[in-house]
N, C-alpha and C. Protein backbone atom coordinates (compact mmCIF):
# COMPACT_ATOMS: atom_id res chain seq x y z
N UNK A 1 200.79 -6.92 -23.44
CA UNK A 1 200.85 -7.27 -24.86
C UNK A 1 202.27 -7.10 -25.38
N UNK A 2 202.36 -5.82 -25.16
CA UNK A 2 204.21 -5.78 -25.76
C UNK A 2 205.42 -7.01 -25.07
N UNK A 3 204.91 -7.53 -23.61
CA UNK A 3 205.79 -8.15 -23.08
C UNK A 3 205.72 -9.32 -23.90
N UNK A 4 204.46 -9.90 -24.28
CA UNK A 4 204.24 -11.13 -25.09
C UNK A 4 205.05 -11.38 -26.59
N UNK A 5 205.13 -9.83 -27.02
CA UNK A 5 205.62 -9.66 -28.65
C UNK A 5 206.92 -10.03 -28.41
N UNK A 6 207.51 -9.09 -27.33
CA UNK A 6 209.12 -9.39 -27.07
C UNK A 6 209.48 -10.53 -27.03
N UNK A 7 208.70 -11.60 -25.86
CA UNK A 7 209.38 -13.17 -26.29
C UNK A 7 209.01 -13.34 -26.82
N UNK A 8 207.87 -13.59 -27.81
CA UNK A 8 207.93 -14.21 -29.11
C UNK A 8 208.91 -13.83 -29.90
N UNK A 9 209.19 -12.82 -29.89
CA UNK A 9 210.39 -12.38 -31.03
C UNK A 9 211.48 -12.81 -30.57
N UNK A 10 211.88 -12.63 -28.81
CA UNK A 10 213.02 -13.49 -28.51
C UNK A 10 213.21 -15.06 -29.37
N UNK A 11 212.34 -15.65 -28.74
CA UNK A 11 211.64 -17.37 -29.25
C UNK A 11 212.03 -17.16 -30.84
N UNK A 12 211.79 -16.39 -31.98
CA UNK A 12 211.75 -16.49 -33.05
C UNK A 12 212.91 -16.28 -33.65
N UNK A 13 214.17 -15.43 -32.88
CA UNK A 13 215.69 -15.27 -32.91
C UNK A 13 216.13 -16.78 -32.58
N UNK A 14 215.79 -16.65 -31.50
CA UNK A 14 216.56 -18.25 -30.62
C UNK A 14 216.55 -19.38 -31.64
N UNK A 15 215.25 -19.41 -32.53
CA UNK A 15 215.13 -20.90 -33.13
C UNK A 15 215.73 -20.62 -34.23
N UNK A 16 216.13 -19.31 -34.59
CA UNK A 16 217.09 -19.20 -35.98
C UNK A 16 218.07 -19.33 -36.02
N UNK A 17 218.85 -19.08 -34.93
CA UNK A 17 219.76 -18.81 -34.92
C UNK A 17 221.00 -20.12 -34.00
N UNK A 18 221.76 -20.51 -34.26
CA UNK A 18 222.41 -21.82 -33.10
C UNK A 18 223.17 -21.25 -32.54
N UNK A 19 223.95 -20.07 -32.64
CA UNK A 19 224.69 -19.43 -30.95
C UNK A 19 223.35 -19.18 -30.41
N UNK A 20 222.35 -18.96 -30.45
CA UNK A 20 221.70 -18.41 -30.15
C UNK A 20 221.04 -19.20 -28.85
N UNK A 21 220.84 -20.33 -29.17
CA UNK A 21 220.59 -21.70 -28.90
C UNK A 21 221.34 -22.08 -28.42
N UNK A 22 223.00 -22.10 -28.00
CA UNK A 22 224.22 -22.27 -27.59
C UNK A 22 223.91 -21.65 -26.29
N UNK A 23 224.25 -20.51 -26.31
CA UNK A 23 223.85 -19.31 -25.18
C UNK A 23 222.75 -19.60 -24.45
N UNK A 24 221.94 -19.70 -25.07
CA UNK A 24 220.38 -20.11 -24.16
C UNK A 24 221.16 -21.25 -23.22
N UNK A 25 221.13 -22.09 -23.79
CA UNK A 25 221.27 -23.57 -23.16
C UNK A 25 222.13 -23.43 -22.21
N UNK A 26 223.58 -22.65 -22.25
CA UNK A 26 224.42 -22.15 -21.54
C UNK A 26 223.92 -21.53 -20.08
N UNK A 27 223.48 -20.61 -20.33
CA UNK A 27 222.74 -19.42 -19.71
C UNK A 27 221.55 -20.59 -18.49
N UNK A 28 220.50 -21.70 -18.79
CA UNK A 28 220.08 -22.38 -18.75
C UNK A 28 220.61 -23.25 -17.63
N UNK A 29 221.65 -23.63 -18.05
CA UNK A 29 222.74 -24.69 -17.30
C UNK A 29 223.45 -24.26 -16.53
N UNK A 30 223.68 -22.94 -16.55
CA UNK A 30 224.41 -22.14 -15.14
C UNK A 30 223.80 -21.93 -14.17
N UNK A 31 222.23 -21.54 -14.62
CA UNK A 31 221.59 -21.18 -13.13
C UNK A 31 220.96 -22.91 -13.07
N UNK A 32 221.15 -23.62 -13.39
CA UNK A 32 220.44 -24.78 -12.69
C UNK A 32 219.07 -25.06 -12.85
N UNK A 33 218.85 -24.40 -14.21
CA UNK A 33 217.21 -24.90 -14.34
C UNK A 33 217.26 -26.03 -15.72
N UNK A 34 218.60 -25.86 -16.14
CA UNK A 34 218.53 -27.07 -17.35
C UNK A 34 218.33 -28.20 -16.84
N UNK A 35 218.83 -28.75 -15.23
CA UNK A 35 219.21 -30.07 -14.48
C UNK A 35 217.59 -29.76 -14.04
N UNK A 36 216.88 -28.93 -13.34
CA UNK A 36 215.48 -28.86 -12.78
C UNK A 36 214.72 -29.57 -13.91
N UNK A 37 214.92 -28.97 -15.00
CA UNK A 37 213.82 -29.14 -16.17
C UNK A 37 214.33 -30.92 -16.76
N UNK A 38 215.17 -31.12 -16.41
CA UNK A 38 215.30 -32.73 -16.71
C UNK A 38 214.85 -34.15 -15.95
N UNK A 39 214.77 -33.61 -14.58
CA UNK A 39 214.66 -34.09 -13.13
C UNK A 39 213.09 -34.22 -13.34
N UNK A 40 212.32 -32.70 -13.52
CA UNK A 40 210.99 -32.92 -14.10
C UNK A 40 210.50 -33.58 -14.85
N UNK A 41 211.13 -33.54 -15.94
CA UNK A 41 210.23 -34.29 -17.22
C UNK A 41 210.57 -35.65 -16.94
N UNK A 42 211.51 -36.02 -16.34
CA UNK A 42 211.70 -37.64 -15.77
C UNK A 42 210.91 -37.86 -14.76
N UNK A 43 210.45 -37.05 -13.85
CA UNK A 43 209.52 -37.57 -12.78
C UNK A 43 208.20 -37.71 -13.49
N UNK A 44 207.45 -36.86 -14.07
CA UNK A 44 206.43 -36.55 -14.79
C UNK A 44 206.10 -37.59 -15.94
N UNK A 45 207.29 -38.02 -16.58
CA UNK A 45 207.17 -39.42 -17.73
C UNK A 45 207.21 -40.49 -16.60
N UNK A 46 207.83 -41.01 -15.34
CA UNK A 46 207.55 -41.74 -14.22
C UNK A 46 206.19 -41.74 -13.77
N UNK A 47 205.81 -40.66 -13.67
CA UNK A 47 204.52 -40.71 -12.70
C UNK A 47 203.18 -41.17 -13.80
N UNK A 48 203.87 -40.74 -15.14
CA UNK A 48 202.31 -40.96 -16.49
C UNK A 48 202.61 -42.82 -16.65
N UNK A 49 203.67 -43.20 -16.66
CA UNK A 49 203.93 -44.44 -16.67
C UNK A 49 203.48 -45.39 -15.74
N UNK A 50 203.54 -44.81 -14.38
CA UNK A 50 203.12 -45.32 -13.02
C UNK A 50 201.81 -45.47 -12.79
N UNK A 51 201.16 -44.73 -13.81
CA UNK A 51 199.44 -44.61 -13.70
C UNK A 51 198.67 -46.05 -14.41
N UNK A 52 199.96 -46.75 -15.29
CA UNK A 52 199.53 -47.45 -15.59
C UNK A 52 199.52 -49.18 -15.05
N UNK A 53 200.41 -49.00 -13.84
CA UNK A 53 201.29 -49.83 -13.27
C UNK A 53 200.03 -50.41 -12.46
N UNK A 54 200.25 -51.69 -11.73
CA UNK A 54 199.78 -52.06 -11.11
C UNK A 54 200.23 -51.79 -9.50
N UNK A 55 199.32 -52.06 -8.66
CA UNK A 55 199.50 -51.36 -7.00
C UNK A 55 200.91 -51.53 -6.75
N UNK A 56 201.79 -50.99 -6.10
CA UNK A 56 202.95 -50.84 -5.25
C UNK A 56 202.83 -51.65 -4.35
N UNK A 57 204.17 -52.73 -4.24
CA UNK A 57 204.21 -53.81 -3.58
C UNK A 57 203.82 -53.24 -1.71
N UNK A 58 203.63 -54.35 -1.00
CA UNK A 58 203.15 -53.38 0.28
C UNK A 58 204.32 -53.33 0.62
N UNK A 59 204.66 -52.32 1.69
CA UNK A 59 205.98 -52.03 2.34
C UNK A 59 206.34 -52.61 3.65
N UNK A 60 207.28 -53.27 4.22
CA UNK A 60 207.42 -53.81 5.74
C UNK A 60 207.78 -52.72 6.54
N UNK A 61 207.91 -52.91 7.48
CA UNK A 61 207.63 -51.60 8.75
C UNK A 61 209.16 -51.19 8.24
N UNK A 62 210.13 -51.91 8.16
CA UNK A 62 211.76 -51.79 7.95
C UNK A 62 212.18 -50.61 6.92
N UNK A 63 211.13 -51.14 5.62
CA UNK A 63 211.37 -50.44 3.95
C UNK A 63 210.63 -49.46 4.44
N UNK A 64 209.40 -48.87 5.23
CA UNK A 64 208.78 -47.51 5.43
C UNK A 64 209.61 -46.62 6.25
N UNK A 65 210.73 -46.86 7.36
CA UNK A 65 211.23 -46.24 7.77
C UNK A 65 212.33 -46.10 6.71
N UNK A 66 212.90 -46.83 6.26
CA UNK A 66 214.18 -46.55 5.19
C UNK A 66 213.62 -45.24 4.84
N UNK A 67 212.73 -45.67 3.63
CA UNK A 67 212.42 -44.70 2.73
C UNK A 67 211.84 -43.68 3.56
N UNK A 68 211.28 -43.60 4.32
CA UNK A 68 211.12 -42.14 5.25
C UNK A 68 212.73 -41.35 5.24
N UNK A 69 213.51 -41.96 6.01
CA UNK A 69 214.69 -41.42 6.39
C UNK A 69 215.16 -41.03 4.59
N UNK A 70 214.94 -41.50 3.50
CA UNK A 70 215.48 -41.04 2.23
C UNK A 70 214.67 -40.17 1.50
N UNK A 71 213.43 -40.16 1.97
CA UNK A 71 213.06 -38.89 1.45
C UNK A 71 212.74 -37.65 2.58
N UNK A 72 213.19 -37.58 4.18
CA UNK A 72 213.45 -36.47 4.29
C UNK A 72 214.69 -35.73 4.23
N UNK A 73 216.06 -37.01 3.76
CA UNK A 73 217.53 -36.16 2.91
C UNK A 73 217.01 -35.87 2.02
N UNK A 74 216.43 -36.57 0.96
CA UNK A 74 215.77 -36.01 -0.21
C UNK A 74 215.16 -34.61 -0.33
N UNK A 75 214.32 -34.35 0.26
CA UNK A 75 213.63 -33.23 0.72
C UNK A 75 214.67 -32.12 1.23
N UNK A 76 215.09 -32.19 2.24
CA UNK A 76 215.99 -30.96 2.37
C UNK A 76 217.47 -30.92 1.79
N UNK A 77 217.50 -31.41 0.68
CA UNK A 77 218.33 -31.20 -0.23
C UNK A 77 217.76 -30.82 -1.28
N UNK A 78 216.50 -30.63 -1.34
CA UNK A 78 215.75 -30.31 -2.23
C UNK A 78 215.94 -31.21 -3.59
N UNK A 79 215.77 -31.99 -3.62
CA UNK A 79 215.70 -33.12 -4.87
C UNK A 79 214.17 -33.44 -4.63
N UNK A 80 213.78 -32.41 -4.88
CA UNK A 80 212.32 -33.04 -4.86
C UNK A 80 211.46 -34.16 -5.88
N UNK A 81 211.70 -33.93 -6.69
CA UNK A 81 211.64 -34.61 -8.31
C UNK A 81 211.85 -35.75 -7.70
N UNK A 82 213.55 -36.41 -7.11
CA UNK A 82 213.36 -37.51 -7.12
C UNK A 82 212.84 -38.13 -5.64
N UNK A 83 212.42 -37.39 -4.50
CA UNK A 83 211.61 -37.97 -3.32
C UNK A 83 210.12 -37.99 -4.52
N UNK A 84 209.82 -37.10 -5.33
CA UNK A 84 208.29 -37.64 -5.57
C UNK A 84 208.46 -38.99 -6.74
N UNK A 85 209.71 -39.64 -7.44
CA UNK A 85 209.20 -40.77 -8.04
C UNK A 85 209.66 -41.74 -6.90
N UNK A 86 210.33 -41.49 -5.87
CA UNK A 86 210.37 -42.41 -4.60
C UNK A 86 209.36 -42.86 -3.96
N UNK A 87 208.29 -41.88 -3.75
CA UNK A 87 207.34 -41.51 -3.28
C UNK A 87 206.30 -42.81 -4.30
N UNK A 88 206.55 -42.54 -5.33
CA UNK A 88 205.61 -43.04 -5.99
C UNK A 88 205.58 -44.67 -5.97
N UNK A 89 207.13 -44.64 -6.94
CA UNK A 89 207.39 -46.05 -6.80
C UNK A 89 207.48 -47.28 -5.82
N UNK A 90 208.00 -46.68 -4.36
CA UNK A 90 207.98 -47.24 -3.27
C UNK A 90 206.36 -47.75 -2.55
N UNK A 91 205.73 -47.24 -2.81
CA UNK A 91 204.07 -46.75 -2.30
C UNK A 91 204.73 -46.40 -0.76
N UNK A 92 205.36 -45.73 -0.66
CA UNK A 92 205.28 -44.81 0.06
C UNK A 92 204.14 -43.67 0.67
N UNK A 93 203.69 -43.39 1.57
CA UNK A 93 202.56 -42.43 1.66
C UNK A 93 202.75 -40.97 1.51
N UNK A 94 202.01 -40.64 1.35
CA UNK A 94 202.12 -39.02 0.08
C UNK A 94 202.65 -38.61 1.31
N UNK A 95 201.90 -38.42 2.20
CA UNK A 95 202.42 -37.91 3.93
C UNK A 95 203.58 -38.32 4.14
N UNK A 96 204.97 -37.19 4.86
CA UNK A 96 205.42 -37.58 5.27
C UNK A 96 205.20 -38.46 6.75
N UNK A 97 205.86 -39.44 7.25
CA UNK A 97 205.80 -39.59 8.30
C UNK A 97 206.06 -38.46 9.68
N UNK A 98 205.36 -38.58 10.99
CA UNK A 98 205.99 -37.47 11.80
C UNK A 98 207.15 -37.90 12.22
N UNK A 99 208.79 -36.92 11.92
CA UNK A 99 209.76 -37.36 12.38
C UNK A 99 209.82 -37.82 13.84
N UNK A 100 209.14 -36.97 14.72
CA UNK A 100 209.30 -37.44 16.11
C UNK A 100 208.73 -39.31 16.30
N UNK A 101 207.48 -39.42 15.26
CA UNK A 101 207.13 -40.91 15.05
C UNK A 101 208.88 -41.53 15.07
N UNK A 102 209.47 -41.30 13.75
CA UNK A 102 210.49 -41.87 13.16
C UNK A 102 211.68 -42.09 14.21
N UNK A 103 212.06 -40.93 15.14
CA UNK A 103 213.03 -40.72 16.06
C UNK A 103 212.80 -41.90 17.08
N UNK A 104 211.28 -41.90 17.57
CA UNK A 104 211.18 -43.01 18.27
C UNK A 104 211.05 -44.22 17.63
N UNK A 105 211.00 -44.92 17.03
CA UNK A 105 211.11 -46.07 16.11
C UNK A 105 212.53 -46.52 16.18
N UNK A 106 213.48 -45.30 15.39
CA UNK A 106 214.28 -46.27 15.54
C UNK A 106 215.45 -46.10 17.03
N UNK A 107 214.66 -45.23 17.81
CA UNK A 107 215.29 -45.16 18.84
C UNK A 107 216.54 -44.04 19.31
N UNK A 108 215.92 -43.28 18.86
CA UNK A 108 217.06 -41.90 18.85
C UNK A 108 217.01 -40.77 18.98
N UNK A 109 217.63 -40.61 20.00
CA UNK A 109 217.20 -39.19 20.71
C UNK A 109 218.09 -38.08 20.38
N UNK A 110 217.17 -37.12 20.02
CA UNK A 110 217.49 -35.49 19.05
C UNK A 110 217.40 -35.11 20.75
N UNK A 111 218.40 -33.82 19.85
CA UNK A 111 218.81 -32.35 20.65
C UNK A 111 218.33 -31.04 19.47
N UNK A 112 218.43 -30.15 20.40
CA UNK A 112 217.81 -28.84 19.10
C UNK A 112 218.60 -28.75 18.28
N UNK A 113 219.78 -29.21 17.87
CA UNK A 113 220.98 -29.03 16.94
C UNK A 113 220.79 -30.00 15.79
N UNK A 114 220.13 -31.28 16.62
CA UNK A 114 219.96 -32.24 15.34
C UNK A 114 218.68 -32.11 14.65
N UNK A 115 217.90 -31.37 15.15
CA UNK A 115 216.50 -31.33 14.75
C UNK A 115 216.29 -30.88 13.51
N UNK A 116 217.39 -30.24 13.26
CA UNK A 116 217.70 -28.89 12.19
C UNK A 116 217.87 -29.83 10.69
N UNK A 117 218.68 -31.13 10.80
CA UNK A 117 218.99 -31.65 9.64
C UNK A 117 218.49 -33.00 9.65
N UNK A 118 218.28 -34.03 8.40
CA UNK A 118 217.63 -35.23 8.55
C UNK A 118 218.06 -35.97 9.02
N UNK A 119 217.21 -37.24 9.98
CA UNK A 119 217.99 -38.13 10.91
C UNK A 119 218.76 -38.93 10.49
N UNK A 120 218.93 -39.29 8.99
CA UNK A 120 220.28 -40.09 8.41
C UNK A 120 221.22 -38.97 8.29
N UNK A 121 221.52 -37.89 8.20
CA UNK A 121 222.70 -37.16 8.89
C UNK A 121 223.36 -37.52 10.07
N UNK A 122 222.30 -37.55 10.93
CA UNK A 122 222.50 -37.65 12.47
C UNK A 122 222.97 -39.27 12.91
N UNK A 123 222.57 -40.17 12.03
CA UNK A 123 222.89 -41.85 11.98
C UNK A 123 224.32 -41.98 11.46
N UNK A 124 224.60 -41.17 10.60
CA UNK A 124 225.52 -41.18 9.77
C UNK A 124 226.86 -41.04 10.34
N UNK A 125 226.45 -39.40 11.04
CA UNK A 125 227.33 -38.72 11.68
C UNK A 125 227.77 -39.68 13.12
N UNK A 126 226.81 -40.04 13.60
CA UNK A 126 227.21 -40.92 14.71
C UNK A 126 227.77 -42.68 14.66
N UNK A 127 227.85 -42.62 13.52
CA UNK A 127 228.63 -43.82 13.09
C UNK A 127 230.00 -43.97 13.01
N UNK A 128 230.53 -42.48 12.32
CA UNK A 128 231.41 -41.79 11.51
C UNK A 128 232.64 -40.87 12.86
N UNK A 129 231.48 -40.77 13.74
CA UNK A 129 232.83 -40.63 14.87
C UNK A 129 232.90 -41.31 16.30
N UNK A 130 232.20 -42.17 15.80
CA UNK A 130 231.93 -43.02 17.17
C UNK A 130 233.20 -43.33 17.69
N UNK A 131 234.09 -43.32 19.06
CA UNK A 131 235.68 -43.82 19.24
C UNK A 131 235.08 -44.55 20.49
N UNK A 132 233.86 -45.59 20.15
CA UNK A 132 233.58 -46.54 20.69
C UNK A 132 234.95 -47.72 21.07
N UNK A 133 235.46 -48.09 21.85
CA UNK A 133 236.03 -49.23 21.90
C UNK A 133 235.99 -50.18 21.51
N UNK A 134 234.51 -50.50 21.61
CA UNK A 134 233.93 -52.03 20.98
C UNK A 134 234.54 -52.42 19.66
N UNK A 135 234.90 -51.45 18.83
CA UNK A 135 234.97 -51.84 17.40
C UNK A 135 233.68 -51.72 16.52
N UNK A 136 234.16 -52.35 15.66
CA UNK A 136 233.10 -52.11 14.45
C UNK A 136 231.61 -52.58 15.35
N UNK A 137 230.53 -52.01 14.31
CA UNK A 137 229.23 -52.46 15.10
C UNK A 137 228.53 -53.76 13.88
N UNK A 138 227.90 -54.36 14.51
CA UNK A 138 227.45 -55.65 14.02
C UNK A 138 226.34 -55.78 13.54
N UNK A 139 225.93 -55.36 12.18
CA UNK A 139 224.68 -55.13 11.41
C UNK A 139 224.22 -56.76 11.69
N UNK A 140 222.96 -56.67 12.00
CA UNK A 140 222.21 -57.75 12.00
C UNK A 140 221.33 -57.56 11.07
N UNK A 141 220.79 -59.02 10.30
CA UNK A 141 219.65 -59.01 9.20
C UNK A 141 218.39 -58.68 9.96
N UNK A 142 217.61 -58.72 8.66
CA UNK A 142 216.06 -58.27 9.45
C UNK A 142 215.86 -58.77 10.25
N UNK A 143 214.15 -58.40 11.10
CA UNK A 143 213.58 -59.04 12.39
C UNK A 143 213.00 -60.25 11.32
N UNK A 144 212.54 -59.76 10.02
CA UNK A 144 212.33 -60.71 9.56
C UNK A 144 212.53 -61.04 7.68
N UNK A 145 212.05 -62.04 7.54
CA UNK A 145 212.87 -62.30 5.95
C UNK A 145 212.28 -60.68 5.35
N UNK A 146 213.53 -60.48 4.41
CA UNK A 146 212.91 -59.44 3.98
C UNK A 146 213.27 -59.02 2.74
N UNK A 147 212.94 -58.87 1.40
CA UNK A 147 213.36 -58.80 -0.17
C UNK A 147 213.09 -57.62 -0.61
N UNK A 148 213.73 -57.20 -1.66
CA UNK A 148 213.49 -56.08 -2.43
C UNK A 148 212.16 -56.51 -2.65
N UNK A 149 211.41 -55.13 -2.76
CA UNK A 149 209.74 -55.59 -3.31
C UNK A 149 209.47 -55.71 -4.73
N UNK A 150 208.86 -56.35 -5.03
CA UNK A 150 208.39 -56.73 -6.31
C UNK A 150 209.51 -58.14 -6.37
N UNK A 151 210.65 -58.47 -5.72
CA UNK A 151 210.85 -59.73 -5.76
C UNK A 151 210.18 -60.69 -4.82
N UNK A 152 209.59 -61.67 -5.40
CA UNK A 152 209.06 -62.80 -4.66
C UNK A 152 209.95 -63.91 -4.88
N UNK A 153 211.24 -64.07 -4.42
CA UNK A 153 211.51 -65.17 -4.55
C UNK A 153 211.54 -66.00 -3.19
């Protein structure tokens, strides 16, 4: 009971007062829960909005691995907020995929060192120091036509 009186009375200083409110917000924004609490209420107004949406375009095998590989950087960077309106918007499956699925897909073989961080690290990183001879590498388009979803053109 007394703990309850105290913040209320905190709460009842704070709204009187604008250093007061200064400081808070301050205090707030240093430890990183002002950016948490914004990240939230944007996923949360996403997800009440999304309820009203019609189904999530289907995904091609191509866009499910993307977005796999972006929401497990997502994830262990802890941006969770925005892997769950990824999650949402993409129709993505609530499940992650099993990375070892993912590793074999797109063909890439982990060691215990890479296991540790997400496989677009590991794509990244091996792009980034490749002293391949060949030269640059030669992005090819899809296996097949393939559009942002929700465009049908």
């Amino acid at each position: 009971q007394l703990a309850f009186e105290q913040k209320r009375n905190i709460c009842c200083i704070v709204k009187t007062n604008p250093l007061h409110v200064s400081a808070v917000r301050e205090t707030l924004e240093s430890r990183g829960v002002l950016t948490q609490l914004k990240a939230r209420i944007r996923a949360e107004v996403f997800s009440a909005l999304d309820e009203q949406r019609d189904a999530p375009p289907s995904l091609s095998h191509e866009n499910l691995l993307i977005n796999e590989l972006i929401r497990e950087y997502l994830l262990f960077n802890k941006y969770r907020n925005t892997a769950s309106v990824l999650t949402a918007e993409s129709g993505q499956p609530e499940t992650p995929l099993d990375r070892q699925f993912l590793a074999t897909e797109l063909r890439v073989s982990e060691d215990a060192s890479s296991k540790s961080v997400p496989l677009l690290y590991g794509l990244v990183s091996h792009f980034l120091s490749s002293s391949d001879d060949r030269g640059n590498v030669l992005l090819r388009g899809a296996a097949m036509s393939v559009s942002a979803p929700g465009n049908d053109s």
